[in-house]
Protein backbone atom coordinates (compact mmCIF):
# COMPACT_ATOMS: atom_id res chain seq x y z
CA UNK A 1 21.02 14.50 -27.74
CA UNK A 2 19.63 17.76 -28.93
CA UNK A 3 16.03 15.89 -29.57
CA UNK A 4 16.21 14.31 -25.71
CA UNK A 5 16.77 17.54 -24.84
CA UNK A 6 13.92 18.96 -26.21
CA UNK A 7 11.41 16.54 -25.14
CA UNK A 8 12.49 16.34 -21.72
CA UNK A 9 11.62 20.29 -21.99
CA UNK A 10 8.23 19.70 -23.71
CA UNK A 11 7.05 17.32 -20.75
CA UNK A 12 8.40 19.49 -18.25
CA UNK A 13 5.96 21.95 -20.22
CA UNK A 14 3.05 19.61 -20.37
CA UNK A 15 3.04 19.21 -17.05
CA UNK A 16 2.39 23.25 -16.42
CA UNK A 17 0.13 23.29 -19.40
CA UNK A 18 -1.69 20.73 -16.94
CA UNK A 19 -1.75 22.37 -14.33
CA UNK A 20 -2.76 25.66 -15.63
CA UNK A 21 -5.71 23.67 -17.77
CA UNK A 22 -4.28 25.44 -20.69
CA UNK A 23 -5.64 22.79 -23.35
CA UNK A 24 -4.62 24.72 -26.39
CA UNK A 25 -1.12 24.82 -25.21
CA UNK A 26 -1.52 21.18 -24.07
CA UNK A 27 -3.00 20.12 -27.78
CA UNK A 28 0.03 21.78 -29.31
CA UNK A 29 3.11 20.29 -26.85
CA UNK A 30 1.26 16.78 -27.87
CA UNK A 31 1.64 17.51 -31.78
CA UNK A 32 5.84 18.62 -31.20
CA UNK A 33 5.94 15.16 -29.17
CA UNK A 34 4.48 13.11 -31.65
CA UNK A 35 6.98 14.88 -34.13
CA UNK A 36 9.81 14.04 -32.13
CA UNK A 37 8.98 10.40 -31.54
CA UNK A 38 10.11 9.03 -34.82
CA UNK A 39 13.82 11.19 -34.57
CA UNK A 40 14.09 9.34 -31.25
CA UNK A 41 13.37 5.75 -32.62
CA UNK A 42 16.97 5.83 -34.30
CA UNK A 43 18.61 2.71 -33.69
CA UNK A 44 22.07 3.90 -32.21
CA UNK A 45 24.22 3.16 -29.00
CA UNK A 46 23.01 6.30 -26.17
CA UNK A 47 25.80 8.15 -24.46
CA UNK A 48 25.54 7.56 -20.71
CA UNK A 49 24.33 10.94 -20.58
CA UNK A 50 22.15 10.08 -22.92
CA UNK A 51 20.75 7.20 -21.13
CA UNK A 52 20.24 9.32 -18.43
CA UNK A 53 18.67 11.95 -20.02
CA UNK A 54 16.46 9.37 -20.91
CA UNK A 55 15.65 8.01 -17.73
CA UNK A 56 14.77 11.26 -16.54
CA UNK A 57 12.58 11.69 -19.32
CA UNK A 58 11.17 8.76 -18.60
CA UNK A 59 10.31 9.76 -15.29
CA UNK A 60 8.96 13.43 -15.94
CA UNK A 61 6.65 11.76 -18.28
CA UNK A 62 5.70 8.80 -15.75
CA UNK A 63 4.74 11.63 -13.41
CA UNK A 64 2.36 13.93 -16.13
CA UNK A 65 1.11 9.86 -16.36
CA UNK A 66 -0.13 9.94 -12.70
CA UNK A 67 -1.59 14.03 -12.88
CA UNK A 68 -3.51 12.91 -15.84
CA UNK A 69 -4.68 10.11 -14.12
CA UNK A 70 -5.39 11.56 -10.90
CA UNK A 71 -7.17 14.36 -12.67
CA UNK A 72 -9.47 11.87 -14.38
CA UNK A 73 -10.49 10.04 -11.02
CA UNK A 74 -11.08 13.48 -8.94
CA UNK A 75 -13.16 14.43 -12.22
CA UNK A 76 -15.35 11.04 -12.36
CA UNK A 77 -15.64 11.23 -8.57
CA UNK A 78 -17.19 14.40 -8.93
CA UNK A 79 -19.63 13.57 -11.38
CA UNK A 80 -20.66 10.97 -9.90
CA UNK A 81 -21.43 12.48 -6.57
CA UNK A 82 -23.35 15.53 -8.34
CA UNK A 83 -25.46 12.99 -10.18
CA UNK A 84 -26.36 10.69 -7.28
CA UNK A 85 -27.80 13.84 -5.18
CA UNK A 86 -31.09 12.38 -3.45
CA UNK A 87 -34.04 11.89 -5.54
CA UNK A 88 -36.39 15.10 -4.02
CA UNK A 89 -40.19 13.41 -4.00
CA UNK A 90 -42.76 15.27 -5.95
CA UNK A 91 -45.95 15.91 -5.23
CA UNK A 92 -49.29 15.96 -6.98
CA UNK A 93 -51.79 18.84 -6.61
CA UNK A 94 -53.83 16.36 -4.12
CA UNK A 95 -50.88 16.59 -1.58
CA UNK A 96 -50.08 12.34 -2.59
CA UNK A 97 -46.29 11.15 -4.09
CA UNK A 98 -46.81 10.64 -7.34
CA UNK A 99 -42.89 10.47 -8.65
CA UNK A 100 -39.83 11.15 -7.20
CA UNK A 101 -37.84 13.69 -9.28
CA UNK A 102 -34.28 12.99 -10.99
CA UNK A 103 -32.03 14.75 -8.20
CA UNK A 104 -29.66 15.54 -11.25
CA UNK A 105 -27.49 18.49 -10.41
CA UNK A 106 -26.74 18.39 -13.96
CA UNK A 107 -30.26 18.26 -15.50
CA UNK A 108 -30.14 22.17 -15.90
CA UNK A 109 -34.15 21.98 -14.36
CA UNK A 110 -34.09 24.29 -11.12
């Protein structure tokens, strides 16, 4: 019970770690989860509180799931609206289009 316990705490951390883009703190709940995953694969009959301790971990853990994901999406929509700006043309020194420019946001040319 005592190692339910303490995941269901470590995803309810996770979660803040998340949302307060702490990735250290993130980096180093992940490494006491993965430690805690092999106590939990015991093969024993759960308590029903234990099964519902469970569930709920289940759950909490469902719901970092869908921030993460979330996140990712926002992040990749992001991008790619930055890097699909309109291509600015350039001209030559005669006053004709010789190229159009990359329109990169991200190039790091001003």
């Amino acid at each position: 019970m005592e190692h339910l316990q303490r995941l269901h705490k470590l995803v309810l951390e996770e979660r803040e770690a998340a949302k307060e883009l702490d990735m250290d703190r993130l980096m180093r709940l992940l490494r006491e989860k993965e430690e805690l995953f092999p106590l939990l694969e015991e093969s024993r009959e759960l308590s029903p509180e234990e099964r519902e301790l469970a569930r709920t971990v289940m759950w909490e853990n469902r719901r970092n799931a869908y921030l993460f994901h979330s996140a990712l999406n926002w992040t990749r929509e992001n991008m790619a609206l930055l890097q699909a700006s309109s291509n600015p043309p350039v001209y030559g020194s005669g006053g004709n289009l010789e190229q159009t420019g990359q329109g990169n946001l991200l190039s790091g040319k001003v």
